[in-house]
Each structure stands twice: as structure tokens, then as C-alpha cells.
C-alpha atoms as a PDB file:
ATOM      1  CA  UNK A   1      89.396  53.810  53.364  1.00  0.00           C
ATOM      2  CA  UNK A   2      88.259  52.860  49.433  1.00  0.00           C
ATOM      3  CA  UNK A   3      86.963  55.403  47.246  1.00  0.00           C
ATOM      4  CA  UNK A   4      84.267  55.227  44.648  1.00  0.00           C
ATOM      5  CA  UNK A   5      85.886  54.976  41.223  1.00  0.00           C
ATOM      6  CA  UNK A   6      82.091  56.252  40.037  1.00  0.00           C
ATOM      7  CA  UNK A   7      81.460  59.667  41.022  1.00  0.00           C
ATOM      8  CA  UNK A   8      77.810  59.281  39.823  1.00  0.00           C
ATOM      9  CA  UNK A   9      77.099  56.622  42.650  1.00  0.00           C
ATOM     10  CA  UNK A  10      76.560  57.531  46.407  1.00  0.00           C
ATOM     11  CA  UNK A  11      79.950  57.056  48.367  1.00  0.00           C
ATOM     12  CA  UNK A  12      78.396  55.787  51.431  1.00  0.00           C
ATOM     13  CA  UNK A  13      77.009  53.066  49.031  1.00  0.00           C
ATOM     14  CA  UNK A  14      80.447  51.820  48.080  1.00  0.00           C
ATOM     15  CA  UNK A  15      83.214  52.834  50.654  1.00  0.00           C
ATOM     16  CA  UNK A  16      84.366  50.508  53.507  1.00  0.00           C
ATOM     17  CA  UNK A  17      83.744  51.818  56.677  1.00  0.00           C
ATOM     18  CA  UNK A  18      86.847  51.158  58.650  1.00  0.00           C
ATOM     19  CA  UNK A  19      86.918  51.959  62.533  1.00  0.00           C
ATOM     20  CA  UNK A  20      88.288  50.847  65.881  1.00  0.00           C
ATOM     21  CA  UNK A  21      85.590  49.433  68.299  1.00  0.00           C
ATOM     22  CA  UNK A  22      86.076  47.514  71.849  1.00  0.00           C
ATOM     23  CA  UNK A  23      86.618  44.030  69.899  1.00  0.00           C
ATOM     24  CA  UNK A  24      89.533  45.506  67.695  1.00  0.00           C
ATOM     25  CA  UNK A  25      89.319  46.695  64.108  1.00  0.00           C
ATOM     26  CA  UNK A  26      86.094  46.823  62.584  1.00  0.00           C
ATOM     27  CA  UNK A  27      85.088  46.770  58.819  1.00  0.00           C
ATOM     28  CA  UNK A  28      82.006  47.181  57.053  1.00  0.00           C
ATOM     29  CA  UNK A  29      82.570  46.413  53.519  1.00  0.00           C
ATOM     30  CA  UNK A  30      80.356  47.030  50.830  1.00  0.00           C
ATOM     31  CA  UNK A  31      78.246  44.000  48.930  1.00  0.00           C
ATOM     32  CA  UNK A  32      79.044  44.214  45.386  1.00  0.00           C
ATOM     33  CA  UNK A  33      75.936  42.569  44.194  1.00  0.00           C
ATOM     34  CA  UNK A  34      73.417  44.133  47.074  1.00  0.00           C
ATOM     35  CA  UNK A  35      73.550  48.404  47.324  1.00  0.00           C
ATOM     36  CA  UNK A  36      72.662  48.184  50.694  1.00  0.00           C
ATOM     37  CA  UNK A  37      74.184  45.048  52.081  1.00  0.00           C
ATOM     38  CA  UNK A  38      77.737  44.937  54.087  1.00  0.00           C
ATOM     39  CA  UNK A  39      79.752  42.596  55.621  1.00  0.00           C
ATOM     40  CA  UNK A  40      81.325  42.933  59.408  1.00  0.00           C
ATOM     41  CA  UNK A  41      84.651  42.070  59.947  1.00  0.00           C
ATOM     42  CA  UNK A  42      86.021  42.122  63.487  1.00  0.00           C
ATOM     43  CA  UNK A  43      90.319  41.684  62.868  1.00  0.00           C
ATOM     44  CA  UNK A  44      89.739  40.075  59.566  1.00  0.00           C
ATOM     45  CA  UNK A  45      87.190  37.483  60.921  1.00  0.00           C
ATOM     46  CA  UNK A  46      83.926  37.857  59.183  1.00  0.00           C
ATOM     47  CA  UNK A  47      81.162  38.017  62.206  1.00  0.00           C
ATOM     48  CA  UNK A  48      77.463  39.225  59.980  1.00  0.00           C
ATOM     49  CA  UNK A  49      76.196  40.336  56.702  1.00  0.00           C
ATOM     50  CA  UNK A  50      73.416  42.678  56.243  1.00  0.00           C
ATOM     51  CA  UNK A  51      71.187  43.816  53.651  1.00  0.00           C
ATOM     52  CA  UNK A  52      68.990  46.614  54.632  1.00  0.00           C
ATOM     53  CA  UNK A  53      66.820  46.393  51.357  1.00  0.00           C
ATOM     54  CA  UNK A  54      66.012  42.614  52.396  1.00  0.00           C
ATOM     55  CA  UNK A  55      66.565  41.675  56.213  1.00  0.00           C
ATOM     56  CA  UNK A  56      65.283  38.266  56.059  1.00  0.00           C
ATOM     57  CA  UNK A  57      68.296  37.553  53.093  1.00  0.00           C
ATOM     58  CA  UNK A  58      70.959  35.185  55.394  1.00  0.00           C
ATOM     59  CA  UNK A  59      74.355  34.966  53.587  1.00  0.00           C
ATOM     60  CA  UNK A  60      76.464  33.425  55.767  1.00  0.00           C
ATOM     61  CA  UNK A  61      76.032  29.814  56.159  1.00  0.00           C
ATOM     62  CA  UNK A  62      75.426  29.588  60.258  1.00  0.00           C
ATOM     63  CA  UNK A  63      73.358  31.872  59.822  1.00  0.00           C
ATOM     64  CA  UNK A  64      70.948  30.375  57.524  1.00  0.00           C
ATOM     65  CA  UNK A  65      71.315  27.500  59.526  1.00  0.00           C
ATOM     66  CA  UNK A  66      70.086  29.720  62.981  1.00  0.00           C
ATOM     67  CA  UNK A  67      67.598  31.094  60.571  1.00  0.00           C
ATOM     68  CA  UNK A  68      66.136  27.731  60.144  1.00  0.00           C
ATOM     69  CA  UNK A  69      65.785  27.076  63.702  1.00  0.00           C
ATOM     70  CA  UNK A  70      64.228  30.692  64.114  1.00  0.00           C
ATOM     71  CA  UNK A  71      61.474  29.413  61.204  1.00  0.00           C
ATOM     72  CA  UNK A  72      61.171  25.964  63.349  1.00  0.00           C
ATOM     73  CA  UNK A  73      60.427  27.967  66.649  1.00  0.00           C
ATOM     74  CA  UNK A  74      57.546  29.863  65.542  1.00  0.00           C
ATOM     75  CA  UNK A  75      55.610  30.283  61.569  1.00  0.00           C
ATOM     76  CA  UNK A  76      55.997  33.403  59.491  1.00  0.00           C
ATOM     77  CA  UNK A  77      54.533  35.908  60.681  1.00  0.00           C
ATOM     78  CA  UNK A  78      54.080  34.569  64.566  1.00  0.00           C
ATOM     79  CA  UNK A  79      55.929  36.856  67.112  1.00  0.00           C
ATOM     80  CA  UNK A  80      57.959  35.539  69.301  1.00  0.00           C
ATOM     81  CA  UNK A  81      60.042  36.734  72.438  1.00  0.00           C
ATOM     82  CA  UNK A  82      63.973  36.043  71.478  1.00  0.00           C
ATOM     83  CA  UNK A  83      66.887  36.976  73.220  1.00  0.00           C
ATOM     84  CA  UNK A  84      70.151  37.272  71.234  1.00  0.00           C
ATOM     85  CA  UNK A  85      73.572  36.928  73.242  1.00  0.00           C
ATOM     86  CA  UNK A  86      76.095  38.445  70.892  1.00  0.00           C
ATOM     87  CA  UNK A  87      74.870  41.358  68.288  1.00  0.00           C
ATOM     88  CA  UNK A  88      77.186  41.349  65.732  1.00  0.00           C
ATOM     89  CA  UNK A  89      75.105  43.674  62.966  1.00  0.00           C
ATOM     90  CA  UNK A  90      72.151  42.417  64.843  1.00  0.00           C
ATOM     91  CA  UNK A  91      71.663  39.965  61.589  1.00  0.00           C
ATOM     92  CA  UNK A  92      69.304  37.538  63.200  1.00  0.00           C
ATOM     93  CA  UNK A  93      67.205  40.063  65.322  1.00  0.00           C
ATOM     94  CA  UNK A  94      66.647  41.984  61.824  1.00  0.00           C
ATOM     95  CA  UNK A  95      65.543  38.660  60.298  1.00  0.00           C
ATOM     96  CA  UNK A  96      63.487  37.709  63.078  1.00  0.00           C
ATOM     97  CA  UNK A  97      61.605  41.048  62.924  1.00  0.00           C
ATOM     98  CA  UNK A  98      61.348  40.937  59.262  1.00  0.00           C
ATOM     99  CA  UNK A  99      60.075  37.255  59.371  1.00  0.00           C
ATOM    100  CA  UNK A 100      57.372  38.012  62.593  1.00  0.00           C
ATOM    101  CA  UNK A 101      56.508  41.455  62.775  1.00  0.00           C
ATOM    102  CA  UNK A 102      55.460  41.890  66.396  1.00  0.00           C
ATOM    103  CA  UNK A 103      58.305  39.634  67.762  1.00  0.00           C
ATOM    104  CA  UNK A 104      60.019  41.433  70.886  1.00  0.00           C
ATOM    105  CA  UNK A 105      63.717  41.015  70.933  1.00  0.00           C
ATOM    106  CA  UNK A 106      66.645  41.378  73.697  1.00  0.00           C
ATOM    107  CA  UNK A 107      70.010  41.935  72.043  1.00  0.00           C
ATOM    108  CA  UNK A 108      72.726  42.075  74.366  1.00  0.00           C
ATOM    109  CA  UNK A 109      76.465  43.148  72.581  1.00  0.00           C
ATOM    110  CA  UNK A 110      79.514  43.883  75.009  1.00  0.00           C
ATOM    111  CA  UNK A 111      81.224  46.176  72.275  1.00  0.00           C
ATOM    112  CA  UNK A 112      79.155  49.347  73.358  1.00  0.00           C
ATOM    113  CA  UNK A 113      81.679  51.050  70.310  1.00  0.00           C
ATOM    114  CA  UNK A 114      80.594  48.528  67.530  1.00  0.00           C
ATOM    115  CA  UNK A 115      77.024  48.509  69.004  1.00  0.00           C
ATOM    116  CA  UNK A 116      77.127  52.708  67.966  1.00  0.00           C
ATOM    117  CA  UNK A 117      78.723  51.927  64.620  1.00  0.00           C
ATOM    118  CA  UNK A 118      76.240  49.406  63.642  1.00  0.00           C
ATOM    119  CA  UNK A 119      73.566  51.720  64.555  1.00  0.00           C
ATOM    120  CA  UNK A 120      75.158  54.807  62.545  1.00  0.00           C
ATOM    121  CA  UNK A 121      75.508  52.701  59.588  1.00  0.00           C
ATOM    122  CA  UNK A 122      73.317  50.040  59.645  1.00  0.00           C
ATOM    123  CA  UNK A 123      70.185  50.833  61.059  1.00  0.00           C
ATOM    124  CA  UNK A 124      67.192  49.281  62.745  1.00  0.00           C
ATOM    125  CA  UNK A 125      63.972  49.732  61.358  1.00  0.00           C
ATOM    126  CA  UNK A 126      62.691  51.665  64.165  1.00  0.00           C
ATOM    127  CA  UNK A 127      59.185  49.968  64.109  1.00  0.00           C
ATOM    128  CA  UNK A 128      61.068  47.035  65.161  1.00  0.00           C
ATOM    129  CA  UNK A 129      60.894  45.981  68.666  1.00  0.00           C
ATOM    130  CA  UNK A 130      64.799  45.759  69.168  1.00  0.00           C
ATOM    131  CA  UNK A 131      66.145  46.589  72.408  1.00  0.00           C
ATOM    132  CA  UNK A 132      70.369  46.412  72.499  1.00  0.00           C
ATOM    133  CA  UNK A 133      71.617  46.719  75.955  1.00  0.00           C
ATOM    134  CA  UNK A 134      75.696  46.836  76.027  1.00  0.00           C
ATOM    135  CA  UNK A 135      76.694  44.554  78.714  1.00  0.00           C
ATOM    136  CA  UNK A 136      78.370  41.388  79.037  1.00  0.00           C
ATOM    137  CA  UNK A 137      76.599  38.489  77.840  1.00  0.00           C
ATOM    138  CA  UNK A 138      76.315  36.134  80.987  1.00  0.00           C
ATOM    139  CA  UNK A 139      75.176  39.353  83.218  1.00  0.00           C
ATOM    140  CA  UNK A 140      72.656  40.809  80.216  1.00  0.00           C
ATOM    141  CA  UNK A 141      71.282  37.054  80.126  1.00  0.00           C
ATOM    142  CA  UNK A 142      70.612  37.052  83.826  1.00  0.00           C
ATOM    143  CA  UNK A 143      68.002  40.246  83.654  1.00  0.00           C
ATOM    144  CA  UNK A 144      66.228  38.643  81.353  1.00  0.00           C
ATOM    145  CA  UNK A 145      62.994  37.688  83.510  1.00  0.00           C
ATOM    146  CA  UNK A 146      61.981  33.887  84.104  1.00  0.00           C
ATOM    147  CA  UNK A 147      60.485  31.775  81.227  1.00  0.00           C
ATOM    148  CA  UNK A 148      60.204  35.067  78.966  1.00  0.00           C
ATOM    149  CA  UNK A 149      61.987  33.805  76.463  1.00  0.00           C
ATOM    150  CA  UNK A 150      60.755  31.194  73.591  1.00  0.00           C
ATOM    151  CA  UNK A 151      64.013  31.509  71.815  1.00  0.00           C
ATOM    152  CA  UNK A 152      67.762  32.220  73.438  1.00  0.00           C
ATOM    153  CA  UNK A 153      70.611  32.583  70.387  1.00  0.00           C
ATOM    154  CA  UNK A 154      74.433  32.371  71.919  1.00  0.00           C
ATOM    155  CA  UNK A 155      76.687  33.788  68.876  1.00  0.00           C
ATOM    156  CA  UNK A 156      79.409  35.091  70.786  1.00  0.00           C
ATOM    157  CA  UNK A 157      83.126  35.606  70.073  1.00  0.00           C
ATOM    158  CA  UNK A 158      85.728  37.844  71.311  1.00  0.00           C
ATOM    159  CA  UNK A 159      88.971  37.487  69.315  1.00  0.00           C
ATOM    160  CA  UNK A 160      86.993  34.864  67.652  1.00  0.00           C
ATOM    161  CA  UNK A 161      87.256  32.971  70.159  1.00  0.00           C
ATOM    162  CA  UNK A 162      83.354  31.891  72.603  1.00  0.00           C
ATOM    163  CA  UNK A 163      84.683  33.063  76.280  1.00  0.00           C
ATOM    164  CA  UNK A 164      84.815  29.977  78.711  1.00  0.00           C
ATOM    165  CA  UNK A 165      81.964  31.785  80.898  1.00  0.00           C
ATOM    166  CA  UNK A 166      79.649  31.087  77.857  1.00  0.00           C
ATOM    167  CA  UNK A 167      80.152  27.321  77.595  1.00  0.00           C
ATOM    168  CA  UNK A 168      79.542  26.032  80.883  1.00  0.00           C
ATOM    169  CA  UNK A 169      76.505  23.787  82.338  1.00  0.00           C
ATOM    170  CA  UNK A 170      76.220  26.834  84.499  1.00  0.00           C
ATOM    171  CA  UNK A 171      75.885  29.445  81.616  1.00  0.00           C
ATOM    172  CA  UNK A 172      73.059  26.863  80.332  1.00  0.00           C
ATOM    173  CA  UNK A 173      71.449  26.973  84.036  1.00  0.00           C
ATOM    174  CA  UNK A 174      70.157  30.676  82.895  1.00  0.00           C
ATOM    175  CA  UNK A 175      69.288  29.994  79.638  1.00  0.00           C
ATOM    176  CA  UNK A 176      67.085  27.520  81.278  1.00  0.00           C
ATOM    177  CA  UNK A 177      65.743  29.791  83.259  1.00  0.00           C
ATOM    178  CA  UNK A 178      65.388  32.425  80.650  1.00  0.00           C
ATOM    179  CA  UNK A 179      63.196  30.133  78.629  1.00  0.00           C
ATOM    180  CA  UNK A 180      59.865  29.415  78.592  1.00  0.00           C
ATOM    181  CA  UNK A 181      58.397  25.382  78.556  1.00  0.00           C
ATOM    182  CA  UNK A 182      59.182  24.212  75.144  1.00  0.00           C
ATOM    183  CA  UNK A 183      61.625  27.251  74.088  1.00  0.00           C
ATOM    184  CA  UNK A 184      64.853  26.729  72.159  1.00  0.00           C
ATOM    185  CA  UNK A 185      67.890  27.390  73.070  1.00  0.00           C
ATOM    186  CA  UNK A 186      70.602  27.591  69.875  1.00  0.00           C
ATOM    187  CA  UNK A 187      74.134  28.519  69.779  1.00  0.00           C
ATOM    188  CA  UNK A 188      76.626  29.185  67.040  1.00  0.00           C
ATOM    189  CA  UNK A 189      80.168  27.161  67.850  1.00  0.00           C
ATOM    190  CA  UNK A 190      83.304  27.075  66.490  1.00  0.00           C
ATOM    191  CA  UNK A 191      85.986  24.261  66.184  1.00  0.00           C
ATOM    192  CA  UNK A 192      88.475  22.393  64.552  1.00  0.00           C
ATOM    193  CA  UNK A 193      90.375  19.070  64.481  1.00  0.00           C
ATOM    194  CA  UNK A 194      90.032  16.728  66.903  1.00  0.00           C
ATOM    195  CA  UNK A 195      86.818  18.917  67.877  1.00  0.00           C
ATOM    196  CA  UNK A 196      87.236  18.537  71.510  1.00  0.00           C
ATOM    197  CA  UNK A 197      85.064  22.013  72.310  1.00  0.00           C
ATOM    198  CA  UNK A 198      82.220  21.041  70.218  1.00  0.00           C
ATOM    199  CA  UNK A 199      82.134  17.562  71.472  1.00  0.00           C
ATOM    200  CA  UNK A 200      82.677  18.820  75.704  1.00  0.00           C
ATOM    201  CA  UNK A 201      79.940  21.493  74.104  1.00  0.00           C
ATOM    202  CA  UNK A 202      77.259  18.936  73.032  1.00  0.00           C
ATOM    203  CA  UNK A 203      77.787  16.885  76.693  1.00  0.00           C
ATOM    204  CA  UNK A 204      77.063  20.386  78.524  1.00  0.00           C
ATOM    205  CA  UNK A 205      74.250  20.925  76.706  1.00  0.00           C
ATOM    206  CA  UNK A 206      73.178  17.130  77.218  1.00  0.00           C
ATOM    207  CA  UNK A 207      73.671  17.861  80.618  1.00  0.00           C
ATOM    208  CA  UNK A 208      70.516  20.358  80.752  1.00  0.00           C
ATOM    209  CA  UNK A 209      68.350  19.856  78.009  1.00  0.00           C
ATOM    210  CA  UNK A 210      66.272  16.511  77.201  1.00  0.00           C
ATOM    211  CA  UNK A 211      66.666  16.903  73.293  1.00  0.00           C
ATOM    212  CA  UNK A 212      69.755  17.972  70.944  1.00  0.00           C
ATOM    213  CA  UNK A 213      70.678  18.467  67.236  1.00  0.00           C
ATOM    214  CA  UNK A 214      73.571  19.519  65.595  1.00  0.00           C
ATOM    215  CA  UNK A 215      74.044  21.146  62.222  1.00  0.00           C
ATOM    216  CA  UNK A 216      77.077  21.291  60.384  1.00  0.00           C
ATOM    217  CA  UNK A 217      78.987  21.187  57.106  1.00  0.00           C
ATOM    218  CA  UNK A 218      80.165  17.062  56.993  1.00  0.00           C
ATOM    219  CA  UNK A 219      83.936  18.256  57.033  1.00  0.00           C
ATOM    220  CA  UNK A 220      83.229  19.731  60.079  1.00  0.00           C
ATOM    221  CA  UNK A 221      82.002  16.423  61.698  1.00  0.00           C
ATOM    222  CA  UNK A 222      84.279  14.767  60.025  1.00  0.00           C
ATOM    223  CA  UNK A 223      87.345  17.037  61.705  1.00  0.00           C
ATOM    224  CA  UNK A 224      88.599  17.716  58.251  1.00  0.00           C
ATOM    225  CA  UNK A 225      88.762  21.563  58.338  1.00  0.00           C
ATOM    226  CA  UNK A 226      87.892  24.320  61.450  1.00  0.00           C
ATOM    227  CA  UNK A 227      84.175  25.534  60.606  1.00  0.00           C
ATOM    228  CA  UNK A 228      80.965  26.453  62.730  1.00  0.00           C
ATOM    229  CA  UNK A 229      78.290  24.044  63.786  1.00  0.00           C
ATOM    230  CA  UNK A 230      74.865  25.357  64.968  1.00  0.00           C
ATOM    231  CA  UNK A 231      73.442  23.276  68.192  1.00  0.00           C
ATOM    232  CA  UNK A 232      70.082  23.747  69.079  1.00  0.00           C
ATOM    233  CA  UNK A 233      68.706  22.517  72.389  1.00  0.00           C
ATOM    234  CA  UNK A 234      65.141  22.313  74.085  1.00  0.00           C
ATOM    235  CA  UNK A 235      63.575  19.853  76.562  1.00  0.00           C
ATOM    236  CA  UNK A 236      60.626  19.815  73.781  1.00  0.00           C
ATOM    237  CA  UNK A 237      61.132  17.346  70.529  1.00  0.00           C
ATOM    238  CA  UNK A 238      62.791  18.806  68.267  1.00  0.00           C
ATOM    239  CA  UNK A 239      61.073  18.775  64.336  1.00  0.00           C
ATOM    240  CA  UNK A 240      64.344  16.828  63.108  1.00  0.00           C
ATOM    241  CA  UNK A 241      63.125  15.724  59.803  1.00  0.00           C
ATOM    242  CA  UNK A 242      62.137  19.598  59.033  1.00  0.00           C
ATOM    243  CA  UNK A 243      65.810  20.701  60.388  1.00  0.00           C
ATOM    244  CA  UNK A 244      67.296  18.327  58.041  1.00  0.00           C
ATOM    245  CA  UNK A 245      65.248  18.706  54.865  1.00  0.00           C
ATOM    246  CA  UNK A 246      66.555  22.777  55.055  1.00  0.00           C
ATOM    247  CA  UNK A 247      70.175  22.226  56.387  1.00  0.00           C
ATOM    248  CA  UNK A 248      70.388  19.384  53.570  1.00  0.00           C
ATOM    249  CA  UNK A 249      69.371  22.010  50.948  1.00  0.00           C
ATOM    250  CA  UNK A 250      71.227  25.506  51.649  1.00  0.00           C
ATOM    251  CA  UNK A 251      73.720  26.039  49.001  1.00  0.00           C
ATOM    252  CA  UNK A 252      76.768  24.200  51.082  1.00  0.00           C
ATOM    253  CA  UNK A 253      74.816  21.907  52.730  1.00  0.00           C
ATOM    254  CA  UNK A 254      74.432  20.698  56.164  1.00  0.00           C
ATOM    255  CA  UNK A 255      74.257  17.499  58.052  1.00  0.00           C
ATOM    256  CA  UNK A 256      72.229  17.119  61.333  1.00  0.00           C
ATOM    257  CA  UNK A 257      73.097  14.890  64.037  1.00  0.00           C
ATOM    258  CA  UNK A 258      70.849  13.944  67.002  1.00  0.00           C
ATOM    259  CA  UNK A 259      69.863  10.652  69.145  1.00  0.00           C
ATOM    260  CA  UNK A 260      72.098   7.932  69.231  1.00  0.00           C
ATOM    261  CA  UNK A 261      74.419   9.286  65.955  1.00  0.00           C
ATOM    262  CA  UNK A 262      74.947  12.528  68.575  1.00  0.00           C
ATOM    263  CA  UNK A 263      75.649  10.147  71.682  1.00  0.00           C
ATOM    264  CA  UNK A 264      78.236   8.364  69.876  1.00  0.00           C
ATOM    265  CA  UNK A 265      80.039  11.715  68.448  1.00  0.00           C
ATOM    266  CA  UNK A 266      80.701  13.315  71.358  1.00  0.00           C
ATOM    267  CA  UNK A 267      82.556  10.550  72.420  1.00  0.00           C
ATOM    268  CA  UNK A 268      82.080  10.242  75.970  1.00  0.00           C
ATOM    269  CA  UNK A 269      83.217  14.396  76.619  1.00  0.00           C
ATOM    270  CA  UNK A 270      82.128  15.441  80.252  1.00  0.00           C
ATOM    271  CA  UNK A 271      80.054  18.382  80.561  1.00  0.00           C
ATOM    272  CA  UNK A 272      81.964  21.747  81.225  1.00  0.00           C
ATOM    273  CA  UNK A 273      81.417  24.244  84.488  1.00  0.00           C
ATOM    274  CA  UNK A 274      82.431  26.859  84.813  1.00  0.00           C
ATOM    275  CA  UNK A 275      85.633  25.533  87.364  1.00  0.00           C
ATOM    276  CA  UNK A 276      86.774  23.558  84.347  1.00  0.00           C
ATOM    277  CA  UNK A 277      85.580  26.204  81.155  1.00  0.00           C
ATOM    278  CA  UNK A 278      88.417  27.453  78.247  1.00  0.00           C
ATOM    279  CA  UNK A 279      87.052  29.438  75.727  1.00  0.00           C
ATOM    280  CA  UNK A 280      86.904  27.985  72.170  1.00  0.00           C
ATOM    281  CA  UNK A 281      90.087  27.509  70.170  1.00  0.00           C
ATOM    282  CA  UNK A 282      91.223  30.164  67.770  1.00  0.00           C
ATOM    283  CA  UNK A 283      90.856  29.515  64.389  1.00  0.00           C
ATOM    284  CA  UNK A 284      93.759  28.835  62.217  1.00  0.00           C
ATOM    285  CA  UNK A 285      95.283  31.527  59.920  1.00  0.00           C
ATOM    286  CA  UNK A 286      93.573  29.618  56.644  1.00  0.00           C
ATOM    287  CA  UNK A 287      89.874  29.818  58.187  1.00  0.00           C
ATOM    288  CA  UNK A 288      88.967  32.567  56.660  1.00  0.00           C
ATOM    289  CA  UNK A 289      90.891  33.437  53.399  1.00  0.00           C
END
């Protein structure tokens, strides 16, 4: 564990927090430009970055991107009922509170160990209407009581890797459930050349909701380079034009596919059950250096 080099600064404000959790080895490591901001690395794999002076700041670029869809789902300043599978530092449930005060949020995290050190070092705001319940995702998604939801988030990895029970048609059977008429259901996903998961992902998806869209860097589509791509599902339309006016101007930005340009990229793939379900490939050793 770093120490400060600056004795007149606040150690907690510039040491790494370094611990084992359920997941492996967890890291918080200090934001050089943001006090109060750190970064969580599970095994060297970056999962969330939080600032606790500014909730609603998204640094990571899927997470912008779910932020968008979060912004698309309800105004500022409208609650809504979200349920996040996968906690992470609970990025997107702080922006979602910060965003809609009022909102009431499910988060459910596996890694009852991480769940304790986020909460020791980065915590809620307690006015915030977070509850964290340490289960697996699939079983914390199925107490989750019929059409409560308006929107469902699926950001989970273990090993970096999404666990086959979280990318079947079957998986997508609850989220249906979970969601209201009109809610959103949006997942972070993870893949790499020739982009078989994300393609089999997109046809299980298409395989339970009416509308799609995809967001993702172009090298990504293109199967250039292993990235994430955010999908976002609903059997409501879909404001498309707004998606792709904010993916198209993050600072690395995004491309979103839908209709017939979706159709024709995932390239015939079958939808997955959960018979058939692998989880998502593990990223090469050069993802994330």
C-alpha cells in the first residue's frame, strides 16, 4: 500500500486501498485530479470510478454511455424505480440518485466482501434510497416484484468475464417481468474479434424485446480491438436520434446501431438459453494496459 509523499495532505485522500474481496484482489486507487474520486480494480480489470464530491461525473466510457440511457428513461430530476444487477462502486445508482432525487434503487452485488469495502470507503449518501442486497444476480433479480421496475441495468462480471446464467433468453424472461410497460432494460457487454457473444447477445435480446440499440466505440463493431458495447432494450421506441446525438459526442465517441443496420450485424446468431449459455470471453492481456 502507497504512501503520501505530502505529510500535509490527508492519507486516506491519497493511499490505494488494497484488499481481498470474494471476486479476487480489489483496489481503490486514488484520482489524481479529483480528492475524492477512486477507481475499482477487481485483478487489474478496471470495473467503476467514483467521485464522491460529484456523483453524477461518469468517467468511464460505458458508463457515460448507461448514463445516457438513464437520462433517456426519465428527465432530471424525475424519480424513477431502477434495479442494478452488478454493484461495482454502485457508480450508476449514485448517479441516478444524484440526477433524480427521489428515485428508489435495487442494487444487487454477489461480492458481499467488496459490497462492505465499498461502503467503508466509498459511501452512500444516506438520504439516498439505495438498497444493496448481496446475492446472486439471477436470484436477487427474481424478488424484484412484477412490473416495478422502469429501468433494469445488467453490468456484471466475475473474472471479467458476464456468467452464462446472465445471457440467456431466460435471464431476459425476468427482466421482462421485472419491468414495467415501456421500461428499459440495458446491459453492459464485453467482446472481442469475431464478436460472436455480442452478436448471439443482440439475437437473445431480439428474442424478447420489440426494439434494440447498440452503442459502441466503431472498432468495436468493426472487431478491430476487445471493448464494451452498451445494449439497451424495451418493447417501447426507443429515442434513437437522442441516443446518438450523446454517444456521437462523449469524448471517444460512440456509434449506435438499431433497425435493419442491427439485423444485418448480428449476422443471423440464434438466441442463447440457458441449455446452450457460455459466459463472455475473457479479455486479452492488452485490454486494459
Amino acid at each position: 500500500m502507497g504512501r503520501s509523499r505530502n505529510p500535509g495532505r490527508r492519507q486516506a485522500a491519497v493511499e490505494a486501498v488494497v484488499e481481498h474481496v470474494d471476486g479476487g484482489l480489489a483496489q481503490l486507487l486514488p484520482d489524481r485530479e479529483r480528492p475524492r474520486a477512486r477507481t475499482l480494480l477487481i485483478d487489474g480489470a478496471p470495473q467503476s470510478h467514483v467521485d464522491l464530491d460529484d456523483p453524477a461525473y461518469l468517467s468511464f466510457e460505458y458508463q457515460r454511455r448507461l448514463g445516457h440511457v438513464v437520462d433517456l428513461v426519465a428527465p432530471p430530476g424525475r424519480p424513477v424505480h431502477a434495479v442494478h444487477l452488478g454493484g461495482g462502486a454502485f457508480t450508476l445508482a449514485r448517479y441516478v440518485a444524484a440526477t433524480r432525487p427521489r428515485s428508489t434503487q435495487q442494487v444487487v452485488e454477489r461480492d458481499a466482501a467488496l459490497v462492505r469495502l465499498v461502503r467503508r470507503e466509498l459511501p452512500l449518501d444516506p438520504k439516498a434510497r439505495i438498497r444493496v442486497r448481496s446475492a446472486d444476480a439471477r436470484e436477487g433479480l427474481a424478488k424484484v416484484p412484477d412490473g416495478w421496475a422502469g429501468l433494469v441495468v445488467a453490468d456484471v462480471f466475475s473474472g471479467a468475464r458476464t456468467p452464462a446464467h446472465l445471457t440467456s433468453t431466460e435471464f431476459l424472461d425476468d427482466v421482462r417481468r421485472a419491468l414495467r410497460p415501456g421500461g428499459v432494460y440495458a446491459a453492459n457487454l464485453a467482446d472481442g474479434p469475431p464478436l460472436a457473444h455480442l452478436r448471439g447477445q443482440i439475437a437473445t435480446a431480439a428474442a424478447r424485446f420489440a426494439e434494440l440499440a447498440l452503442i459502441a466505440d466503431p472498432a468495436v463493431l468493426r472487431g478491430k480491438r476487445f471493448g464494451n458495447a452498451v445494449l439497451v432494450a424495451s418493447d417501447a421506441p426507443l429515442p434513437i436520434a437522442e441516443l446518438t446525438r450523446r454517444a456521437a459526442s462523449d469524448p471517444h465517441p460512440g456509434r449506435v446501431q438499431h433497425g435493419r443496420d442491427l439485423t444485418d450485424f448480428t449476422g443471423g446468431a440464434a438466441p442463447v438459453t440457458d441449455l446452450a449459455a457460455v459466459a463472455s470471453p475473457a479479455p486479452p492481456p492488452s485490454a486494459f494496459r
